[in-house]
Protein backbone atom coordinates (compact mmCIF):
# COMPACT_ATOMS: atom_id res chain seq x y z
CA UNK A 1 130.18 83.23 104.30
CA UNK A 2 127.40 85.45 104.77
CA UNK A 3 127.00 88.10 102.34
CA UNK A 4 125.23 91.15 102.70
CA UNK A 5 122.69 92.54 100.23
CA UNK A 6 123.12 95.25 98.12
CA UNK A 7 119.71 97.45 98.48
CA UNK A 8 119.28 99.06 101.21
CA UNK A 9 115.17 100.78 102.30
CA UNK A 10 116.17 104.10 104.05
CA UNK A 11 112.77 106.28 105.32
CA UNK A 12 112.21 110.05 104.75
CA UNK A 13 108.81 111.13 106.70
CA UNK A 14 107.96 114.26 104.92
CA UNK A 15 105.48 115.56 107.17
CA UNK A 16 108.12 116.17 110.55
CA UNK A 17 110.31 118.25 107.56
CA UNK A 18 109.06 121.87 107.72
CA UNK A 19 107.56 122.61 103.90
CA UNK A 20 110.32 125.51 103.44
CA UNK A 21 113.28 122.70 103.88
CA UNK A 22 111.50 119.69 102.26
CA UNK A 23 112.81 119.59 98.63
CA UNK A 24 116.20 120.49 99.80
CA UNK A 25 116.18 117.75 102.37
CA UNK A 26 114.84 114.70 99.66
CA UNK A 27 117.53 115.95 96.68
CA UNK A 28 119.98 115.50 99.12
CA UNK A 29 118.40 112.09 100.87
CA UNK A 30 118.81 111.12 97.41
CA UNK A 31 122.26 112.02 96.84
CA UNK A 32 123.10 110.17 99.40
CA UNK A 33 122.24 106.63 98.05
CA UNK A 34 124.14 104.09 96.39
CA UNK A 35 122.95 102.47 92.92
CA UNK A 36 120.10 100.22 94.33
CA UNK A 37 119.38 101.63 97.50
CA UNK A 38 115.31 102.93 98.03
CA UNK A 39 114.32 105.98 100.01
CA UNK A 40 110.65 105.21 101.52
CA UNK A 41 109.08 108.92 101.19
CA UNK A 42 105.74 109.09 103.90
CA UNK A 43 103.79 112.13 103.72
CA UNK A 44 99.75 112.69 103.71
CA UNK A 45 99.38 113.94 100.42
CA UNK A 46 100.68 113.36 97.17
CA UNK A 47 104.47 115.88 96.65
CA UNK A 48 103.81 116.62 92.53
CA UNK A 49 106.21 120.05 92.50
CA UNK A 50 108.36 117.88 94.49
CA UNK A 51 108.13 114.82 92.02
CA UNK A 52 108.30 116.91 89.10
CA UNK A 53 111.77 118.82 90.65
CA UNK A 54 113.47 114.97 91.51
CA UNK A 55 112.52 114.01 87.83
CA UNK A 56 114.87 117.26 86.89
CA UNK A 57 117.25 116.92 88.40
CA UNK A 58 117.80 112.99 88.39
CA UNK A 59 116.11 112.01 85.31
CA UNK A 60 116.70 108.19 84.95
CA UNK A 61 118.70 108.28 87.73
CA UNK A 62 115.83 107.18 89.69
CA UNK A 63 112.89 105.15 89.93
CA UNK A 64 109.57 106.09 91.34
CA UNK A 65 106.96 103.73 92.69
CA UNK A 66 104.09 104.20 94.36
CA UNK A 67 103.53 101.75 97.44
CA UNK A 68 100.12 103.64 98.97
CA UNK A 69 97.99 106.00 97.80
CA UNK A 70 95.05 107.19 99.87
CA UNK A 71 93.35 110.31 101.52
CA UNK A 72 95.49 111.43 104.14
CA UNK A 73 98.35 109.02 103.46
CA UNK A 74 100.94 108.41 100.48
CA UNK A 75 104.05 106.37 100.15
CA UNK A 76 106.38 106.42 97.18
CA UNK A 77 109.37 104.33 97.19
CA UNK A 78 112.13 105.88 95.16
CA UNK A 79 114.97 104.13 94.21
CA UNK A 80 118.31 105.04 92.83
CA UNK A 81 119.95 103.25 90.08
């Protein structure tokens, strides 16, 4: 019997995501999960209004970790619990 895992690593690239739509776009990326799945967020720099907006309105409904952090390139994994 095979069985399937659980988590599941879904990709939002931030930077093809016009600026206006953005936020809107990641709450609702978000939403979207199931306990234990990870959205992979790309972008070049680092998203702190939109960090400090997903901590609001998910509070420890999520888990933030970032994977890269360099000039020109950041990945943060978020996952939802």
């Amino acid at each position: 019997m095979l069985i399937k895992p659980t988590t599941s690593l879904q990709h939002f690239d931030a930077e093809v995501i016009s600026q206006r739509f953005r936020d809107t776009a990641m709450v609702e990326a978000l939403n979207a999960l199931n306990a234990g799945d990870v959205l992979r967020y790309h972008d070049v720099e680092a998203p702190f209004s939109l960090i400090r907006k997903l901590v609001i309105t998910f509070g420890a409904k999520i888990e933030m970790s970032y994977i890269k952090r360099s000039v020109g390139s950041v990945v943060i994994d978020f996952m939802r619990r």
